[in-house]
Protein backbone atom coordinates (compact mmCIF):
# COMPACT_ATOMS: atom_id res chain seq x y z
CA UNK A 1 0.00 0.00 0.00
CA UNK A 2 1.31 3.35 -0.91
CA UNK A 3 1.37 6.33 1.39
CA UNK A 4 2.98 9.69 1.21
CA UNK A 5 4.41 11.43 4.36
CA UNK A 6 5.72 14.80 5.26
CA UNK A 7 9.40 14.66 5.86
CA UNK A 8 9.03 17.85 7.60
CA UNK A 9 6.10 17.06 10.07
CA UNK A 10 5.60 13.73 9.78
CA UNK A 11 1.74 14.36 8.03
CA UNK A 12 0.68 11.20 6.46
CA UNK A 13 -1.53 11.06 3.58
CA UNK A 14 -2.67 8.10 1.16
CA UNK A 15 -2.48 10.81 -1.97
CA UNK A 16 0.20 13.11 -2.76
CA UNK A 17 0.19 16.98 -1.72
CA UNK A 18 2.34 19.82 -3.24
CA UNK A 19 2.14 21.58 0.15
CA UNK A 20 1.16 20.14 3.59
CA UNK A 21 -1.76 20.74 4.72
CA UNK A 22 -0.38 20.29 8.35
CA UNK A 23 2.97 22.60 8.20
CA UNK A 24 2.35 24.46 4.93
CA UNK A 25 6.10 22.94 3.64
CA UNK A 26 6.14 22.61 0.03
CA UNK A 27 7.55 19.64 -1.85
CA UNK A 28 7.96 17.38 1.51
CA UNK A 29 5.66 14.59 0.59
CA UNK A 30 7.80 11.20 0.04
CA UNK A 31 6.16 8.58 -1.21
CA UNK A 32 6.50 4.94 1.09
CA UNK A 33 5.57 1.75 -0.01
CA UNK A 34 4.17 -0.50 2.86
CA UNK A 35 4.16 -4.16 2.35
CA UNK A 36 0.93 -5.51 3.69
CA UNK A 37 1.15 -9.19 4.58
CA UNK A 38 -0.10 -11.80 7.47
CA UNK A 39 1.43 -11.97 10.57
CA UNK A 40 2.42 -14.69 12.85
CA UNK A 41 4.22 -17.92 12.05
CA UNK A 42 5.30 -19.06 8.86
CA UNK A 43 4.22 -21.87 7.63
CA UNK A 44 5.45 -25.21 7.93
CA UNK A 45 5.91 -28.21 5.85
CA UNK A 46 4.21 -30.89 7.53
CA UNK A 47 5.09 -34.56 6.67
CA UNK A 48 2.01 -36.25 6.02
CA UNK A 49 2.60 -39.80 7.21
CA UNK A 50 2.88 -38.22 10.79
CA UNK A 51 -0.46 -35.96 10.42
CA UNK A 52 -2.61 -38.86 11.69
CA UNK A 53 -5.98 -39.83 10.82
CA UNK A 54 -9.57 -37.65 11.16
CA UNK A 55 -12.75 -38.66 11.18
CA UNK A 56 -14.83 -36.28 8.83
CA UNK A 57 -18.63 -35.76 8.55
CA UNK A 58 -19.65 -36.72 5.11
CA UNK A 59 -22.90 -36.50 3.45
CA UNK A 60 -23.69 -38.33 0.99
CA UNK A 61 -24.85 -37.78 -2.99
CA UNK A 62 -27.29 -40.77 -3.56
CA UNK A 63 -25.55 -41.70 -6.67
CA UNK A 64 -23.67 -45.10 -5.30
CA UNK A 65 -20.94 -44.60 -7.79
CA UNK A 66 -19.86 -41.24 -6.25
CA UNK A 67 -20.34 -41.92 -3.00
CA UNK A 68 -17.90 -44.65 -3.48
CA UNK A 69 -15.31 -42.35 -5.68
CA UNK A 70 -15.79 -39.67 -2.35
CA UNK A 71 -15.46 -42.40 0.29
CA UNK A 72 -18.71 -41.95 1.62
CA UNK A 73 -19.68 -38.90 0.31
CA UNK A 74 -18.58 -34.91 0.40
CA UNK A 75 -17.20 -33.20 3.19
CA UNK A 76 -18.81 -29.96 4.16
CA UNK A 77 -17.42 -27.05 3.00
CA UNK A 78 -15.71 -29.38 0.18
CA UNK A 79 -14.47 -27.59 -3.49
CA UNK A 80 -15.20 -29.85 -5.97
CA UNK A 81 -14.22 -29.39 -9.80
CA UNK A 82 -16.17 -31.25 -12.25
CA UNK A 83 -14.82 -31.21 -15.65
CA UNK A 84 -14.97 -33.10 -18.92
CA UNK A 85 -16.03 -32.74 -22.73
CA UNK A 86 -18.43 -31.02 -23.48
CA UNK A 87 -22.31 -32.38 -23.67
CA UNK A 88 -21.58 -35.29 -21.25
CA UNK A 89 -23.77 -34.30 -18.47
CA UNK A 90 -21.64 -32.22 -16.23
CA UNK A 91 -23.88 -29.78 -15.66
CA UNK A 92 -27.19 -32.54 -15.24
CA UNK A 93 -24.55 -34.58 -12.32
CA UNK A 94 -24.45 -30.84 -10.73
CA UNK A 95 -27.94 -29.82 -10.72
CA UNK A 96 -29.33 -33.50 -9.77
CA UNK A 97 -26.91 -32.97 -7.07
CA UNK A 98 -27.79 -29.68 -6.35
CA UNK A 99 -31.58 -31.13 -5.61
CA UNK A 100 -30.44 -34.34 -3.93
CA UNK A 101 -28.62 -31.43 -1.47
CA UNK A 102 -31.62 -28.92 -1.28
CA UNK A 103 -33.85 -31.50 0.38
CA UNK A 104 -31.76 -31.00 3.54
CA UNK A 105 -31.06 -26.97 2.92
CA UNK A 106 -30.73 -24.07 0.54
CA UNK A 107 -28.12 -24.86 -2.08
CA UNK A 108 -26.85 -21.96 -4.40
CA UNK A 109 -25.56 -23.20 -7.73
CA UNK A 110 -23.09 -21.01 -9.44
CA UNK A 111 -22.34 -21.09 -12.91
CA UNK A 112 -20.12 -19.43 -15.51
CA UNK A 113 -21.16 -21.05 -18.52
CA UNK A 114 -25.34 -21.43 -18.92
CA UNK A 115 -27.68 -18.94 -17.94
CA UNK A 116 -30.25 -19.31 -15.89
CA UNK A 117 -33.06 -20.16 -18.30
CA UNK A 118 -30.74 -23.15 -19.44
CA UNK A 119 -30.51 -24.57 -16.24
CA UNK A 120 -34.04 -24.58 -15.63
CA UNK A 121 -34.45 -25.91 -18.91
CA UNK A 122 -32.25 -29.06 -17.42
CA UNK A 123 -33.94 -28.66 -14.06
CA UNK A 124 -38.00 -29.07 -15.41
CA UNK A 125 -37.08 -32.72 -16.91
CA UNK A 126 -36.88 -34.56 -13.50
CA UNK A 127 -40.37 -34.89 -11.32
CA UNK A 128 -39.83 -32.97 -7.96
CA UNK A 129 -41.11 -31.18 -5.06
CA UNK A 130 -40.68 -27.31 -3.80
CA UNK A 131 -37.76 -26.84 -5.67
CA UNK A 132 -34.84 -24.92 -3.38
CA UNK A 133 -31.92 -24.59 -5.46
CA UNK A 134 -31.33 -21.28 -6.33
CA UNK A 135 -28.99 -19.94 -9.13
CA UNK A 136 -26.57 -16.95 -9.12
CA UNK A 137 -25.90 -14.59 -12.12
């Protein structure tokens, strides 16, 4: 982050000034570039044959197959990227997941490809309920 400061009064400002508006000095503002970064420990490579085992929540997809493929299912709070050629049913696995999800809470479906008319398009083929999957644009 950039900041200018007065060398004459010490006036700091995050745009630079011809005069300061603190001491009325002319052509004291010096520009200072302040690295902005975390602090605390670095971090640390961890050898992963001593990180021991955890147990984690899963839920599961109701397609057999993927359950299997996710050991039991996704974790919560789990990034998953589905890709693959185009027209093999990426986006169908997402949104029949996406409903298979909503039955237990609100599910937000994100996409950068189809609008939203496409999806429900996809969506209107399979018999279901109150739908809650909602899609963001």
């Amino acid at each position: 982050m950039k900041k200018f400061v007065c060398s004459s009064c010490g006036y700091v400002s995050p745009k630079w000034f011809g005069k300061c508006p603190q001491c009325g000095e002319y052509d004291t503002a010096e520009e200072i570039l302040e690295k902005k970064g975390r602090e605390g420990k670095p971090s640390l490579f961890l050898n992963l044959e001593v990180a021991g085992e955890v147990s984690l929540q899963r839920i599961a997809t109701g397609f057999s197959e993927m359950d299997r493929v996710f050991k039991g299912g996704f974790i919560p709070g789990q990034v998953i990227l589905l890709s693959g050629e185009p027209g093999i049913g990426k986006s169908t696995l997402a949104l029949q997941l996406a409903e298979t999800f909503a039955q237990s809470g609100l599910v937000v479906y994100i996409s950068g490809e189809e609008s939203p008319q496409q999806l429900k398009m996809r969506q209107t083929d399979w018999p279901s309920g109150e739908r809650r999957t909602f899609c963001l644009r």
